[in-house]
PDB file of N, CA and C in Angstrom:
ATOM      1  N   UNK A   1     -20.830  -8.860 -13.744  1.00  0.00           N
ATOM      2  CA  UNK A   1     -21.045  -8.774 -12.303  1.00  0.00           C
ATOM      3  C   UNK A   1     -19.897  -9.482 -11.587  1.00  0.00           C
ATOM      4  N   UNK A   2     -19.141  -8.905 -10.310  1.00  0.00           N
ATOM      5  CA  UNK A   2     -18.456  -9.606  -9.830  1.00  0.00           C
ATOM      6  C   UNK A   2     -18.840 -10.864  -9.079  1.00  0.00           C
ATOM      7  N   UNK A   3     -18.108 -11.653  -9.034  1.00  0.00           N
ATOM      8  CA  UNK A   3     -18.169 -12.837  -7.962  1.00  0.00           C
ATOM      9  C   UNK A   3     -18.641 -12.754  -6.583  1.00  0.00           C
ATOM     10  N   UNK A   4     -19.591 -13.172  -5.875  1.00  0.00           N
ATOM     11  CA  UNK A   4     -20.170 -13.043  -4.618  1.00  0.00           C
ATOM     12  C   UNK A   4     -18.561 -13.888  -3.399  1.00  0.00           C
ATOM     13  N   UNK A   5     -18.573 -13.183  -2.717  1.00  0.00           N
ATOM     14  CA  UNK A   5     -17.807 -13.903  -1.563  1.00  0.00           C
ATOM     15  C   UNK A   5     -18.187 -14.251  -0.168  1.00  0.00           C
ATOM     16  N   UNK A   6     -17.669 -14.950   0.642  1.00  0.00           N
ATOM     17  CA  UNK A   6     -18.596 -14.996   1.841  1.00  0.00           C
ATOM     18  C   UNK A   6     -18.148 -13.922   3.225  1.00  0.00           C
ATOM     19  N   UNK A   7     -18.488 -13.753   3.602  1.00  0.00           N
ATOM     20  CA  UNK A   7     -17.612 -12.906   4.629  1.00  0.00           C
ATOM     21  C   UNK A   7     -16.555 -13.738   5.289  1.00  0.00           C
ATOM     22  N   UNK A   8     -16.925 -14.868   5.455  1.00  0.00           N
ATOM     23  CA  UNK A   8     -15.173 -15.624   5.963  1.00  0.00           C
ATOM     24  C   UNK A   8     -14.073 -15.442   5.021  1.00  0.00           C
ATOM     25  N   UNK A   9     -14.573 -15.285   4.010  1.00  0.00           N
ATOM     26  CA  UNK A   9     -13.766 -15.252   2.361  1.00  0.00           C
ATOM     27  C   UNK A   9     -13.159 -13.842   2.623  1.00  0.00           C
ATOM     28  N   UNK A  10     -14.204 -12.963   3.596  1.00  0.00           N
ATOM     29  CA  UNK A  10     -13.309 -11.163   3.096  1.00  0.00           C
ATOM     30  C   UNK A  10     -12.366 -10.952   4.742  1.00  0.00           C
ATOM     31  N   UNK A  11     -12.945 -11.715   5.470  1.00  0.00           N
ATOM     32  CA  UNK A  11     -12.519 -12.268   7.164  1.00  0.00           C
ATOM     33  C   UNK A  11     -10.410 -12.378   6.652  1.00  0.00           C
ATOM     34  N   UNK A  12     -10.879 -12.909   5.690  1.00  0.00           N
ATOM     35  CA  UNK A  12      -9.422 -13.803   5.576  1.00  0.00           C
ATOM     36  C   UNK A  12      -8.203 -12.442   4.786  1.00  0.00           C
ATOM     37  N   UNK A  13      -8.654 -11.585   4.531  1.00  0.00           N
ATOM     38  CA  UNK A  13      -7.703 -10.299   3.605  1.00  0.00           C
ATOM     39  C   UNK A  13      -7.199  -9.561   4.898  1.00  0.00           C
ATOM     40  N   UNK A  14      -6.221  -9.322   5.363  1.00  0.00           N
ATOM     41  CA  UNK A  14      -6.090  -8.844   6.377  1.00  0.00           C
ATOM     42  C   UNK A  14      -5.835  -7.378   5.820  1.00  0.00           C
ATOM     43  N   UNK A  15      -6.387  -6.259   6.007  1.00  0.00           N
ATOM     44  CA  UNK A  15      -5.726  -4.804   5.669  1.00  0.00           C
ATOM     45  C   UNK A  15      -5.801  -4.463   6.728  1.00  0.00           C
ATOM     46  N   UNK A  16      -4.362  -3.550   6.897  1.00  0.00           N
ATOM     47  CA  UNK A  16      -3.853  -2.735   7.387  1.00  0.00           C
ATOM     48  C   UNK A  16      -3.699  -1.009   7.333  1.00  0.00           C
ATOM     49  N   UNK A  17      -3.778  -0.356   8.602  1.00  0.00           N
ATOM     50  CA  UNK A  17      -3.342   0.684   8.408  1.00  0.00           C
ATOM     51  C   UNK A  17      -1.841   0.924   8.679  1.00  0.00           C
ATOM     52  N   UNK A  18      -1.218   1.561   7.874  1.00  0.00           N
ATOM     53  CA  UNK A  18       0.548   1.856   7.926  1.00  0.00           C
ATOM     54  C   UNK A  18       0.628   3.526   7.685  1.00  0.00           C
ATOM     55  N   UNK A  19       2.140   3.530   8.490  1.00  0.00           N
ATOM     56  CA  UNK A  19       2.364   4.898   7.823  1.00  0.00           C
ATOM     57  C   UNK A  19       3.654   5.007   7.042  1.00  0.00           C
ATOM     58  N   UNK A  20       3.825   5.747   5.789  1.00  0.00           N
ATOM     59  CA  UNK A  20       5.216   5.497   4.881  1.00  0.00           C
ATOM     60  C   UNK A  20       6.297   6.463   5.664  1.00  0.00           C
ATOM     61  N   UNK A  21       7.669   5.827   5.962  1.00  0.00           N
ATOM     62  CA  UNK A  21       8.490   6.080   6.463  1.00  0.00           C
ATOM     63  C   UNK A  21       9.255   6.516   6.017  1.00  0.00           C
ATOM     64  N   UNK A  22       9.842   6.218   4.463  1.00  0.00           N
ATOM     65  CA  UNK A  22      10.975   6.219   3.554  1.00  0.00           C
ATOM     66  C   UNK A  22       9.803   6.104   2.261  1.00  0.00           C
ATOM     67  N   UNK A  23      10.270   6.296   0.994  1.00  0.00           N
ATOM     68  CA  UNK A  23       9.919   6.453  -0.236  1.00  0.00           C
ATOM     69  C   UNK A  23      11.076   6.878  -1.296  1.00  0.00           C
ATOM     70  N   UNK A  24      11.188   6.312  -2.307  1.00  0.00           N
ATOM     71  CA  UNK A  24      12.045   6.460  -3.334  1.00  0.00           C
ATOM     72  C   UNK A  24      11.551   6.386  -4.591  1.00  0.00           C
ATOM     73  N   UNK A  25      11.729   7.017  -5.729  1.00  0.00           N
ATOM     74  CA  UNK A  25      11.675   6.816  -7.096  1.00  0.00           C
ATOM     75  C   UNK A  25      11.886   5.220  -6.982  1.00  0.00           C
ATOM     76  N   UNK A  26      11.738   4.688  -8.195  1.00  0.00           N
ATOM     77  CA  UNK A  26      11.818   3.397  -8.416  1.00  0.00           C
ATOM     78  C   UNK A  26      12.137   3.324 -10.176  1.00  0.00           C
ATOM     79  N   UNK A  27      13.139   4.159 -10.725  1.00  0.00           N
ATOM     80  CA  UNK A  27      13.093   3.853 -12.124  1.00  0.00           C
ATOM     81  C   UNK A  27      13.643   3.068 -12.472  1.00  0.00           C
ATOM     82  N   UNK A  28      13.802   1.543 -12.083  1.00  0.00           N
ATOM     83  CA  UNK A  28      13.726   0.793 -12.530  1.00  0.00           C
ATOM     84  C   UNK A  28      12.893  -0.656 -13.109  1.00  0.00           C
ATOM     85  N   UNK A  29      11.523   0.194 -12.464  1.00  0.00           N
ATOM     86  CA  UNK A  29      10.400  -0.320 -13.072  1.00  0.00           C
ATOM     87  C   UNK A  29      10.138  -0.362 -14.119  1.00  0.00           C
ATOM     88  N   UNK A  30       9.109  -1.207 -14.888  1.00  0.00           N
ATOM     89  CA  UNK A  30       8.760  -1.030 -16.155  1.00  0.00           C
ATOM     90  C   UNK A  30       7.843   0.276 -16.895  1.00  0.00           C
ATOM     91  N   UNK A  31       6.278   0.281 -15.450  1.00  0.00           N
ATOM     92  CA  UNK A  31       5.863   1.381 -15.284  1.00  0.00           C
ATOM     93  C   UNK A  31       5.906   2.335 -14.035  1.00  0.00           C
ATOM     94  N   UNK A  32       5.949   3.972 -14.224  1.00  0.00           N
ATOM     95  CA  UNK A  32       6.679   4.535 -13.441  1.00  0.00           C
ATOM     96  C   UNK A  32       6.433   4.394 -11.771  1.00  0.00           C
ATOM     97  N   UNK A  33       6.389   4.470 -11.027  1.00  0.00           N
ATOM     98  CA  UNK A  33       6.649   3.840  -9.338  1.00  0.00           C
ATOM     99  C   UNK A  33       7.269   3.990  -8.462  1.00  0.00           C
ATOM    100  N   UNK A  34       6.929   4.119  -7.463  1.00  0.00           N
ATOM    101  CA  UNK A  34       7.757   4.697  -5.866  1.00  0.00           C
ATOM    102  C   UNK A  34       7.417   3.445  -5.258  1.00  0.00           C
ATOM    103  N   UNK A  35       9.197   3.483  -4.366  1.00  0.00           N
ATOM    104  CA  UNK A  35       9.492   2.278  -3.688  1.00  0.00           C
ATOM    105  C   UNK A  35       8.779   3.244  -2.054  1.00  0.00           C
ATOM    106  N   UNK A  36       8.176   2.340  -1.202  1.00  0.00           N
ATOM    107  CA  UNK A  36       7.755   3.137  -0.347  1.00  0.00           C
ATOM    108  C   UNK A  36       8.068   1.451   0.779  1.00  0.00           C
ATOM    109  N   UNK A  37       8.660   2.376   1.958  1.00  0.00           N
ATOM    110  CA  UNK A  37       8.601   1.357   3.308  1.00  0.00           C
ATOM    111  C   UNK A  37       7.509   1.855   4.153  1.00  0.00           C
ATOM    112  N   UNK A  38       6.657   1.070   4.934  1.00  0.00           N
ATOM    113  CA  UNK A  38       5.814   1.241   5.432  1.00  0.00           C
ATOM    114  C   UNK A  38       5.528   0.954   7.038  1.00  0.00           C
ATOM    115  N   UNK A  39       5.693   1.772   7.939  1.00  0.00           N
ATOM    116  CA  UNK A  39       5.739   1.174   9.570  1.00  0.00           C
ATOM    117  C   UNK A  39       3.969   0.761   9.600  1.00  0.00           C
ATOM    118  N   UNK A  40       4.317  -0.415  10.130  1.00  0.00           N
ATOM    119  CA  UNK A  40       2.834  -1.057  10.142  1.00  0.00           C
ATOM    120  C   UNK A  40       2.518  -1.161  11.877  1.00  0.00           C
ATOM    121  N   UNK A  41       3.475  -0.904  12.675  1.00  0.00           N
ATOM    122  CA  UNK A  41       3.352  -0.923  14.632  1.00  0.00           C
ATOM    123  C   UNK A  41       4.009  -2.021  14.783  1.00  0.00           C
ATOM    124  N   UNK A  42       4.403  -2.225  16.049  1.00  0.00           N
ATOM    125  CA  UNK A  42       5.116  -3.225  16.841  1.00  0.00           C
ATOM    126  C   UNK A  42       4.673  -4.801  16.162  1.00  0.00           C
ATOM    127  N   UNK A  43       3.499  -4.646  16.173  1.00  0.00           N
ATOM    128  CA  UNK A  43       3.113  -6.675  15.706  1.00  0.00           C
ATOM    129  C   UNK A  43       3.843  -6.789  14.315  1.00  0.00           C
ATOM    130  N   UNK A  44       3.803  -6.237  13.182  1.00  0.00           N
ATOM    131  CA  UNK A  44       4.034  -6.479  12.267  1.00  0.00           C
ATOM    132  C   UNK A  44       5.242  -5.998  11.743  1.00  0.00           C
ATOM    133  N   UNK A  45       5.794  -4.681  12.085  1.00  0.00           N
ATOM    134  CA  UNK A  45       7.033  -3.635  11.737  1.00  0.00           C
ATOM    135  C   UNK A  45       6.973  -3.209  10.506  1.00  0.00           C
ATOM    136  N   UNK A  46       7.938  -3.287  10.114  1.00  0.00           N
ATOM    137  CA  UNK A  46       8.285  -2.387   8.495  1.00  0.00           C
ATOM    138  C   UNK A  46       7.912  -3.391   7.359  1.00  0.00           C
ATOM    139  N   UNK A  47       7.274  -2.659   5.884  1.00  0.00           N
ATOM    140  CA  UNK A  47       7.058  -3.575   5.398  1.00  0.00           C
ATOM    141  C   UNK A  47       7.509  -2.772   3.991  1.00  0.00           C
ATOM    142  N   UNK A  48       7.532  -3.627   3.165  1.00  0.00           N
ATOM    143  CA  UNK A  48       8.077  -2.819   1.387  1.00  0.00           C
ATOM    144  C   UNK A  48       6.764  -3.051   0.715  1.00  0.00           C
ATOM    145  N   UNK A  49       6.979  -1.762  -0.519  1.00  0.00           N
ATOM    146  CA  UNK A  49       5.579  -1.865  -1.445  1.00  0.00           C
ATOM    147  C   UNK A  49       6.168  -0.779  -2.606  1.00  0.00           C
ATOM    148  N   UNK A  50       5.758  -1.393  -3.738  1.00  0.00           N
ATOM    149  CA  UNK A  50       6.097  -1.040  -5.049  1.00  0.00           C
ATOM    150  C   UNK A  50       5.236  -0.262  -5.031  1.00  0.00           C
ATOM    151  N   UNK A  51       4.383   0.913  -5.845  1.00  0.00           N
ATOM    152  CA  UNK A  51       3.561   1.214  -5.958  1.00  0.00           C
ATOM    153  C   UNK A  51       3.548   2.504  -7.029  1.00  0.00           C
ATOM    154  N   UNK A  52       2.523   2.256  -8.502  1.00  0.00           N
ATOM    155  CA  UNK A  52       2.646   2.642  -9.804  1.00  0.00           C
ATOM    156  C   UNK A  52       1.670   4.226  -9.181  1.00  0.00           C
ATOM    157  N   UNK A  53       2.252   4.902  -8.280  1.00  0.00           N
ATOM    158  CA  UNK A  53       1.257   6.244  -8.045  1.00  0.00           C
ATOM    159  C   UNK A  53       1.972   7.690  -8.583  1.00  0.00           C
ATOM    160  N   UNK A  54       2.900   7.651  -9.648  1.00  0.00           N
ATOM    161  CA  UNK A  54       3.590   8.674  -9.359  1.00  0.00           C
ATOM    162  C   UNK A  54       2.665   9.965 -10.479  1.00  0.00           C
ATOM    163  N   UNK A  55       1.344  10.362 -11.032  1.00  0.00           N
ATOM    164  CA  UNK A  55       0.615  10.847 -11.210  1.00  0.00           C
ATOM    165  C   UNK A  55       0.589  11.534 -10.521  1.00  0.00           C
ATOM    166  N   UNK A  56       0.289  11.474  -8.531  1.00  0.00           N
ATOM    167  CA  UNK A  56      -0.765  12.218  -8.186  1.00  0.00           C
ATOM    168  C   UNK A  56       0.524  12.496  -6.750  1.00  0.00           C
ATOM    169  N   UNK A  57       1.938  11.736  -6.730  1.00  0.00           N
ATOM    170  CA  UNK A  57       2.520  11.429  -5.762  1.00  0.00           C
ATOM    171  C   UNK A  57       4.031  11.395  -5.567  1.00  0.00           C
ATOM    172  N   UNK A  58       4.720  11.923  -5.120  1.00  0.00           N
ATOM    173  CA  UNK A  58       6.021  12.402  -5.341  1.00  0.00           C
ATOM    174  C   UNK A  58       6.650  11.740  -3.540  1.00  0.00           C
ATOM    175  N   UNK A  59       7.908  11.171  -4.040  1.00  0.00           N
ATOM    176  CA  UNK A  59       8.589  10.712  -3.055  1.00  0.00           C
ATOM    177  C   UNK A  59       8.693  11.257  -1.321  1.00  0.00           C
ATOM    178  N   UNK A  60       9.267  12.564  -1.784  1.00  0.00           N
ATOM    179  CA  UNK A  60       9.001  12.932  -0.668  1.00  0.00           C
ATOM    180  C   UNK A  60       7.843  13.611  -0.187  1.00  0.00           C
ATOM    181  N   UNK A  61       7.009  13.719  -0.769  1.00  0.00           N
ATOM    182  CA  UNK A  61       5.588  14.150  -0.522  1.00  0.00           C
ATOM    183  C   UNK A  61       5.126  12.890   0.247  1.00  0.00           C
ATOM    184  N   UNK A  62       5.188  11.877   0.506  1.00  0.00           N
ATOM    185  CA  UNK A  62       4.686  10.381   0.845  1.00  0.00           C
ATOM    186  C   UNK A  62       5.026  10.336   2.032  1.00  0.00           C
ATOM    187  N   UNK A  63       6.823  10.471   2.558  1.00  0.00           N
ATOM    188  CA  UNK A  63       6.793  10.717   3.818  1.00  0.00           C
ATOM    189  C   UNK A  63       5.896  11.073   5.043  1.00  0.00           C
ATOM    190  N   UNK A  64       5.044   9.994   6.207  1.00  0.00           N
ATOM    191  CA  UNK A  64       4.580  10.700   6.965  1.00  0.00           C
ATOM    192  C   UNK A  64       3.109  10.069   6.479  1.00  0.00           C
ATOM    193  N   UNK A  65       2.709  10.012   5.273  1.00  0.00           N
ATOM    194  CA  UNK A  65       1.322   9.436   4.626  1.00  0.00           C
ATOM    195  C   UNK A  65       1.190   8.581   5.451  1.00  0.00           C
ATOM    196  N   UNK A  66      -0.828   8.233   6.015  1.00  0.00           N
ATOM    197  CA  UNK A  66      -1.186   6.596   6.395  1.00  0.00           C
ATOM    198  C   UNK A  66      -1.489   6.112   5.226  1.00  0.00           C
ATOM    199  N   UNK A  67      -1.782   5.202   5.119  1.00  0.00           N
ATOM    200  CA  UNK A  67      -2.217   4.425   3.862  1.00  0.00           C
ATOM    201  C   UNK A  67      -2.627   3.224   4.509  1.00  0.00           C
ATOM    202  N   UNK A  68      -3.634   2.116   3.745  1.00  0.00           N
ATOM    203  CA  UNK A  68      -4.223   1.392   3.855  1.00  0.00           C
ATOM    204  C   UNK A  68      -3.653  -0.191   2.907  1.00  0.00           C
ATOM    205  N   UNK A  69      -3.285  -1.305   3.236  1.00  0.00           N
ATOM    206  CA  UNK A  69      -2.797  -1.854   2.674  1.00  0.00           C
ATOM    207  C   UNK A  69      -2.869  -3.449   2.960  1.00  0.00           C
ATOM    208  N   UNK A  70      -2.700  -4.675   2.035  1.00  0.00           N
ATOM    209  CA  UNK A  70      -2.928  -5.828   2.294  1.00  0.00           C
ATOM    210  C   UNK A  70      -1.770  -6.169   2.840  1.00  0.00           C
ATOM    211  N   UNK A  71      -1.714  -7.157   3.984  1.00  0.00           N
ATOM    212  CA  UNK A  71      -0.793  -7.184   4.549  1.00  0.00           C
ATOM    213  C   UNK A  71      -0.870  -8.719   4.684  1.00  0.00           C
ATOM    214  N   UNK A  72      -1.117  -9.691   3.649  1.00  0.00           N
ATOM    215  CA  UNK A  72      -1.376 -11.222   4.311  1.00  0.00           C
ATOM    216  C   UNK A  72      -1.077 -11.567   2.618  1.00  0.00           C
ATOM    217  N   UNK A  73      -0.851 -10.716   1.813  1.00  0.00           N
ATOM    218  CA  UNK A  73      -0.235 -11.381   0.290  1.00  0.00           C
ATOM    219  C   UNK A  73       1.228 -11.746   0.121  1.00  0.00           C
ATOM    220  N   UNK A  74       1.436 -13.118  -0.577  1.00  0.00           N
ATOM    221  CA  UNK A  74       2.903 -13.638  -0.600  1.00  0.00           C
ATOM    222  C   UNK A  74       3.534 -12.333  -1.094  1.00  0.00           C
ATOM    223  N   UNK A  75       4.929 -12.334  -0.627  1.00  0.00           N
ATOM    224  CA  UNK A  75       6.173 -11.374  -1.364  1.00  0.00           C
ATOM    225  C   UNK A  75       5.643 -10.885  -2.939  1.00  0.00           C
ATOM    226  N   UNK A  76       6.080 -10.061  -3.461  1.00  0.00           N
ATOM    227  CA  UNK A  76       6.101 -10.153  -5.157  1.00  0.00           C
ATOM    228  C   UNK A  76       7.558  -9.435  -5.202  1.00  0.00           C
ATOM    229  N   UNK A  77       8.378 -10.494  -6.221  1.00  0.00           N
ATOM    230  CA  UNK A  77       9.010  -9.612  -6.846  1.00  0.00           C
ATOM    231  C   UNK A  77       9.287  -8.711  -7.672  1.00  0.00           C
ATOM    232  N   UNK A  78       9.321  -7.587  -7.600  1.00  0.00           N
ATOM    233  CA  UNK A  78       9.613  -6.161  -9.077  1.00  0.00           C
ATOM    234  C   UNK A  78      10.119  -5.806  -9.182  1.00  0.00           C
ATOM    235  N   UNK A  79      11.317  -6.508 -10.551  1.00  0.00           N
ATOM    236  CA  UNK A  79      12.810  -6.183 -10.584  1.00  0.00           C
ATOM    237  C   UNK A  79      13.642  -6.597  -9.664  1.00  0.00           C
ATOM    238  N   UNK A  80      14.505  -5.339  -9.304  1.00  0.00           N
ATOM    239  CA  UNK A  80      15.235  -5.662  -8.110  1.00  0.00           C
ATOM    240  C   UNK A  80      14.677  -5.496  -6.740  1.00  0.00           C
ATOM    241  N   UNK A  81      12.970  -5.467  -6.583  1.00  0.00           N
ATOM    242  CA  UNK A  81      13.074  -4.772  -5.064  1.00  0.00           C
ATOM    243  C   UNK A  81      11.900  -5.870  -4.746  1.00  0.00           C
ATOM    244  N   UNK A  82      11.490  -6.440  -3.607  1.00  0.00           N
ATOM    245  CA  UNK A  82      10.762  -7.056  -3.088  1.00  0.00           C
ATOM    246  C   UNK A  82       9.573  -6.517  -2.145  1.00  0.00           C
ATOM    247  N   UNK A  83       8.580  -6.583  -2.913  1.00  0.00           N
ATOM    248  CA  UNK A  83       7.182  -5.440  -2.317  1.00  0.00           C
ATOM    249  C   UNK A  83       6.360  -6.984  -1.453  1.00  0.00           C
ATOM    250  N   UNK A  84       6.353  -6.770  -0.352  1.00  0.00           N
ATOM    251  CA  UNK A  84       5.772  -7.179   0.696  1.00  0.00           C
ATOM    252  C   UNK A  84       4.271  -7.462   0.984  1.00  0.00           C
ATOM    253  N   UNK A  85       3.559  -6.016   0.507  1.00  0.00           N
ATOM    254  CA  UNK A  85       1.949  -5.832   0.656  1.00  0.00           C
ATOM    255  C   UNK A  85       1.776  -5.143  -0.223  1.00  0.00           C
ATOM    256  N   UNK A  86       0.617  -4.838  -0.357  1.00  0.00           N
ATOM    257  CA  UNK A  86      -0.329  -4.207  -1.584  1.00  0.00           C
ATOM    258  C   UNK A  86      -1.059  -3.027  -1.138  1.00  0.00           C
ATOM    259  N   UNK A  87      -0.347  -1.902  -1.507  1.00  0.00           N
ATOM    260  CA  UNK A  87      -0.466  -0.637  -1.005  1.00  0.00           C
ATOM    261  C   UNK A  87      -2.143  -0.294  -2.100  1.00  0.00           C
ATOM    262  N   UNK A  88      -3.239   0.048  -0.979  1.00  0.00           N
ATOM    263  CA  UNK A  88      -4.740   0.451  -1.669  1.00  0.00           C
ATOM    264  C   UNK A  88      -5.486   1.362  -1.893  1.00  0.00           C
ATOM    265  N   UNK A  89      -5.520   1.740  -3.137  1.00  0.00           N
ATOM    266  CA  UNK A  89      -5.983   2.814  -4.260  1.00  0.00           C
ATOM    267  C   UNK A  89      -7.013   2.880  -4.803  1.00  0.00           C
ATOM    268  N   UNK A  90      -7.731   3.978  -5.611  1.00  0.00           N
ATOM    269  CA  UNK A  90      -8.544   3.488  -6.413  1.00  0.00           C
ATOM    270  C   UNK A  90      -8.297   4.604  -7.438  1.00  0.00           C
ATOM    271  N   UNK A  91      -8.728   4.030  -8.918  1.00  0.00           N
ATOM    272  CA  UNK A  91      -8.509   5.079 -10.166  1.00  0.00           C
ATOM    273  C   UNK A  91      -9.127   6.309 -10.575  1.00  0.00           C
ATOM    274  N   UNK A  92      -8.949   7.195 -10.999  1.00  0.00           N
ATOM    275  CA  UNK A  92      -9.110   8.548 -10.925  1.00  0.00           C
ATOM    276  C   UNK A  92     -10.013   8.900 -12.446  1.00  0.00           C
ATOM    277  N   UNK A  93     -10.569   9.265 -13.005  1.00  0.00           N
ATOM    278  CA  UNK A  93     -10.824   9.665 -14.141  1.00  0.00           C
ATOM    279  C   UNK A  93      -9.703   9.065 -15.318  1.00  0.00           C
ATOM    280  N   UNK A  94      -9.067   9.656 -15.093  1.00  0.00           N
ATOM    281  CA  UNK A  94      -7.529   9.760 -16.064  1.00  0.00           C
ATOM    282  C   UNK A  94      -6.841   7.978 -15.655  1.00  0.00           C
ATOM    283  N   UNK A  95      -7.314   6.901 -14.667  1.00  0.00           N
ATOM    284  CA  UNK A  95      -6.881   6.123 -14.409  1.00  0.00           C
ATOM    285  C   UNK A  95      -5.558   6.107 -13.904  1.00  0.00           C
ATOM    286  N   UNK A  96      -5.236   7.825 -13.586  1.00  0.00           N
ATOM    287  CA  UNK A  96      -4.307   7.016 -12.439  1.00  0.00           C
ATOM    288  C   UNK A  96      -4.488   6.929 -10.746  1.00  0.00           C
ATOM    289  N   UNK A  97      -3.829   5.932  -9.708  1.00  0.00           N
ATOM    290  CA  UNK A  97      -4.207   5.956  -8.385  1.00  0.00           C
ATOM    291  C   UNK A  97      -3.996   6.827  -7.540  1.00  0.00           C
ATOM    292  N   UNK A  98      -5.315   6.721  -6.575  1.00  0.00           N
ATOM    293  CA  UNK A  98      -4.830   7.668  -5.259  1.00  0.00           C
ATOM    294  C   UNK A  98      -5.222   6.805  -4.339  1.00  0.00           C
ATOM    295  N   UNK A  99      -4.758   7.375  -3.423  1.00  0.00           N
ATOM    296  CA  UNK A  99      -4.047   5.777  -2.240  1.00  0.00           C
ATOM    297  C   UNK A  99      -5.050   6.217  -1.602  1.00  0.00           C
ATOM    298  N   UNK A 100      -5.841   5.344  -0.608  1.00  0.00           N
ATOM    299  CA  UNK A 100      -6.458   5.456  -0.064  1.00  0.00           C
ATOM    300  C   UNK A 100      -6.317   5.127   1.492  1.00  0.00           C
ATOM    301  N   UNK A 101      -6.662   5.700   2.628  1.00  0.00           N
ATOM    302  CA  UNK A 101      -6.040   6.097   3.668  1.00  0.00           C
ATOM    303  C   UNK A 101      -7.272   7.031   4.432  1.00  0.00           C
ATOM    304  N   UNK A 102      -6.834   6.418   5.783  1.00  0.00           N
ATOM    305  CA  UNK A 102      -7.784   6.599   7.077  1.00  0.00           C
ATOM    306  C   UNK A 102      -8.294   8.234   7.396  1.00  0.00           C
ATOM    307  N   UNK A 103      -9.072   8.845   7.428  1.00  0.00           N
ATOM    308  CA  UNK A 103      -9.420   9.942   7.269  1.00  0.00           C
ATOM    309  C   UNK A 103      -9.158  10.888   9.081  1.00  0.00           C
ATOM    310  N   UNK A 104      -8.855   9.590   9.797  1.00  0.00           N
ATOM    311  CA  UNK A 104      -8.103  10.296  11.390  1.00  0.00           C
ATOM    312  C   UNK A 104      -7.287   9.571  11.344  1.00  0.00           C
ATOM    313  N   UNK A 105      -6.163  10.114  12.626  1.00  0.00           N
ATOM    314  CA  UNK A 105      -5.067   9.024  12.969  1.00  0.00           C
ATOM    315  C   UNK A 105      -5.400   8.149  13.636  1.00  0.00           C
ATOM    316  N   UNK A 106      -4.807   7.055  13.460  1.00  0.00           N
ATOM    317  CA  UNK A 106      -5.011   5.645  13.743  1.00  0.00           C
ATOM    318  C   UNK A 106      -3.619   5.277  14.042  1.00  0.00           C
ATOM    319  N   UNK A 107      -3.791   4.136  15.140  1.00  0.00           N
ATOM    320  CA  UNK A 107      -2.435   3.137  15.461  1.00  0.00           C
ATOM    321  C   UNK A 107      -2.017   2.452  13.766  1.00  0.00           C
ATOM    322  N   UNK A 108      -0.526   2.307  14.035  1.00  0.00           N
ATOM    323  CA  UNK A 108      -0.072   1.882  12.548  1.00  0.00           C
ATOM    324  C   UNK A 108      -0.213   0.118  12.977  1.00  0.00           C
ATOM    325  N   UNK A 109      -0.826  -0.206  12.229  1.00  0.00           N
ATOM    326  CA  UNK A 109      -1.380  -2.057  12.258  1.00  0.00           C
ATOM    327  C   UNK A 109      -2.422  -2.358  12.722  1.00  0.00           C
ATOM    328  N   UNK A 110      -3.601  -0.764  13.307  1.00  0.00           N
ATOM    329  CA  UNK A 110      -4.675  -1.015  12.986  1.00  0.00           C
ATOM    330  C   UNK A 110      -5.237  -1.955  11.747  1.00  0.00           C
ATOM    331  N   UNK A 111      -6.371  -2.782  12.110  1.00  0.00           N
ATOM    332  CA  UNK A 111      -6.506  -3.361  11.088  1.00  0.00           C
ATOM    333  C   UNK A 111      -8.183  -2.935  10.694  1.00  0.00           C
ATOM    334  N   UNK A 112      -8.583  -3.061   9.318  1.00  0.00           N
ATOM    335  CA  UNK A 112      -9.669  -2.783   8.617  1.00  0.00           C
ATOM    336  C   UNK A 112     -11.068  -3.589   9.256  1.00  0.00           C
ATOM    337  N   UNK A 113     -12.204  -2.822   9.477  1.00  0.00           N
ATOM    338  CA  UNK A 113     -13.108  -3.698  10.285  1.00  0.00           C
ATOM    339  C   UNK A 113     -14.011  -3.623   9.215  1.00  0.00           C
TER     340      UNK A 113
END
């Protein structure tokens, strides 16, 4: 069973809605991955995100995507590229991700209620 949290505890994850601007292969990952920049709106701007989706997701297919994403996690570095937030998915049968993302348009830095 997972761990119970409090709602100040889930208060504190800030997600975001973004939309991907740019996207690139990333083979210089370990596992396979698209480098994706993300316009998050005026408060926050552009942000970077690694992200192991290339199963279901092709570079320029991403262009234009909203997506849903943590936007309050330290930097990570991967490899050479510096992913910002934590672009949010969930696993498929086959375990690989599909991003998960606002089902209307929304302001980019909408945030998750």
């Amino acid at each position: 069973m997972n761990e119970q949290i409090s709602f100040d505890d889930f208060l504190k994850v800030d997600i975001r809605a973004g939309r991907i601007i740019r996207a690139e292969p990333f083979p210089e990952a370990r596992k396979p991955a698209i480098k994706l920049w993300i316009d998050f709106g005026p408060d926050l701007g552009e942000k970077k995100s690694s992200a192991q989706i290339t199963a279901h997701y092709t570079a320029d297919a991403l262009i234009g995507k909203r997506v849903m994403a943590v936007v309050n996690f330290p930097a990570r570095q991967i490899g050479p590229f510096m992913s910002e937030v934590l672009v949010l998915g969930v696993s498929d049968a086959q375990g690989h991700i599909t991003l998960i993302s606002p089902d209307h348009d929304v302001p980019a830095g909408a945030r998750m209620h």
